[in-house]
Protein backbone atom coordinates (compact mmCIF):
# COMPACT_ATOMS: atom_id res chain seq x y z
CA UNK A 1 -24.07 -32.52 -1.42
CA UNK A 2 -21.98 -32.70 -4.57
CA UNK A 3 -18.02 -33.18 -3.92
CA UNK A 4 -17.35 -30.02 -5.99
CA UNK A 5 -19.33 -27.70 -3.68
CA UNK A 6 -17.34 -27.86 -1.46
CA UNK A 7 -14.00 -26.92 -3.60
CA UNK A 8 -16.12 -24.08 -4.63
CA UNK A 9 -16.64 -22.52 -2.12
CA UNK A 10 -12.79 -22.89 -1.02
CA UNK A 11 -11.81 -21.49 -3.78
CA UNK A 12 -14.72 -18.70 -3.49
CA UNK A 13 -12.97 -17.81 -0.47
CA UNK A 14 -10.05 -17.95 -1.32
CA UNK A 15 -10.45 -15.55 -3.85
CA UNK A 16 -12.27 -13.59 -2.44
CA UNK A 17 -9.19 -12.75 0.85
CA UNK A 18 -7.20 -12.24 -2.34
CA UNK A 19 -9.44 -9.91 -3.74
CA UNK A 20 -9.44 -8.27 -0.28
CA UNK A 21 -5.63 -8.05 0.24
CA UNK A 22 -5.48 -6.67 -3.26
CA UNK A 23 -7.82 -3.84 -2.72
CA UNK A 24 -5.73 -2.93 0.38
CA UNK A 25 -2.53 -3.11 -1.58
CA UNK A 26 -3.97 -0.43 -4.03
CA UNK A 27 -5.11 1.96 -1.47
CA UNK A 28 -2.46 2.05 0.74
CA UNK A 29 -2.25 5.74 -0.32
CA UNK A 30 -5.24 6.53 1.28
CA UNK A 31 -5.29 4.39 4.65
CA UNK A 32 -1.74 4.35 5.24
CA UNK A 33 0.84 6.63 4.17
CA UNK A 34 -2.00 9.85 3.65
CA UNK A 35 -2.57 10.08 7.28
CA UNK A 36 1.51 10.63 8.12
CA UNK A 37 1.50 13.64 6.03
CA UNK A 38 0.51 16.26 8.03
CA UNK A 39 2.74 14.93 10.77
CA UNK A 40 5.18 14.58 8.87
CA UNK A 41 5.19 18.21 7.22
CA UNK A 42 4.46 19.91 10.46
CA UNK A 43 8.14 17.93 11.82
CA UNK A 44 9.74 19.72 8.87
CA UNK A 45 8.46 22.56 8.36
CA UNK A 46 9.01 23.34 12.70
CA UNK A 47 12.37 22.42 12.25
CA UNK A 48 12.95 24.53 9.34
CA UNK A 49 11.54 27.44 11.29
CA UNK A 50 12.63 26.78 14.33
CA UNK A 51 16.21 26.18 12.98
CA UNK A 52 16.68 28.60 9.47
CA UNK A 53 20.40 27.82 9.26
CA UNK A 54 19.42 24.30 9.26
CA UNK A 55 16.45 24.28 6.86
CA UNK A 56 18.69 22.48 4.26
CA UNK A 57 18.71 19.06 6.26
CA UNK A 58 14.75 19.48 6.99
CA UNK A 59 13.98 20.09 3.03
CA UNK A 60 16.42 17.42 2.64
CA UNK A 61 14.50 14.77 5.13
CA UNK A 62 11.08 15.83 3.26
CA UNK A 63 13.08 14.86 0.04
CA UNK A 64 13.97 11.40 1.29
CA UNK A 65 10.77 11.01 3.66
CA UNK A 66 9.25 11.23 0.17
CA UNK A 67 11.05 8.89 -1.42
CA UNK A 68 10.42 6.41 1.52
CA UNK A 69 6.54 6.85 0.97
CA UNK A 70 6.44 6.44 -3.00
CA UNK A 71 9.06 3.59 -2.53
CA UNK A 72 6.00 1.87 -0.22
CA UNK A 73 3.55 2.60 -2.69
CA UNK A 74 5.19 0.95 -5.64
CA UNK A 75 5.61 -2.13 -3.51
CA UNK A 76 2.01 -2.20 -2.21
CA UNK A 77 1.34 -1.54 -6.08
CA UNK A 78 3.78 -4.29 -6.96
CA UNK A 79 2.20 -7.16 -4.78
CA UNK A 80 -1.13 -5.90 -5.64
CA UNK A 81 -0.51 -6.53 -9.33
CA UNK A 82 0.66 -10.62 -8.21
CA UNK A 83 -2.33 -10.77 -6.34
CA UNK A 84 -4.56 -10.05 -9.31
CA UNK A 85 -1.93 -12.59 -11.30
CA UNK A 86 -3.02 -15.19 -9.02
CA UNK A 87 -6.69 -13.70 -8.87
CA UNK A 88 -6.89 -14.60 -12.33
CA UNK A 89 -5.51 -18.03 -12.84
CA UNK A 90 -7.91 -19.20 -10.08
CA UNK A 91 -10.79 -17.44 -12.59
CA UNK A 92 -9.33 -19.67 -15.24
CA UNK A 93 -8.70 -23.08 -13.74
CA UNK A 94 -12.69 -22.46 -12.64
């Protein structure tokens, strides 16, 4: 077998786990934070109504629950967007 084959396929599969991280990265929407929701608004919206004089603070911990979520995204975004950095110099050093 050639020398090179065997760096191929390295890097193949190397790649290819990067390719695989990146794809989670993006969807992290759907797999990860998408499934709290519902929890999540039920907790709020029962504590508004079980609690009116208090619905401030649960409209408040939506607000920053919110924040929490789309400050995960734009990480998982953020990495994702390295991994296809990297993705691509191995694609040119090939």
């Amino acid at each position: 077998m050639p020398t090179e084959m065997g760096l191929t396929n390295c890097l193949q599969f190397h790649r290819g786990e990067l390719e695989r991280q990146r794809d989670l990265l993006r969807s992290v929407w759907k797999w990860y934070l998408a499934p709290l929701v519902p929890g999540m608004l039920l907790v709020y919206v029962g504590s508004a109504l079980a609690r009116p004089e208090h619905a401030s603070r649960a409209l408040w911990g939506l607000a920053g629950t919110v924040a929490v979520f789309v400050l995960i995204g734009d990480l998982n975004r953020r990495v994702a967007n390295r991994l296809q950095a990297r993705i691509d110099a191995l694609e040119r050093s090939e």
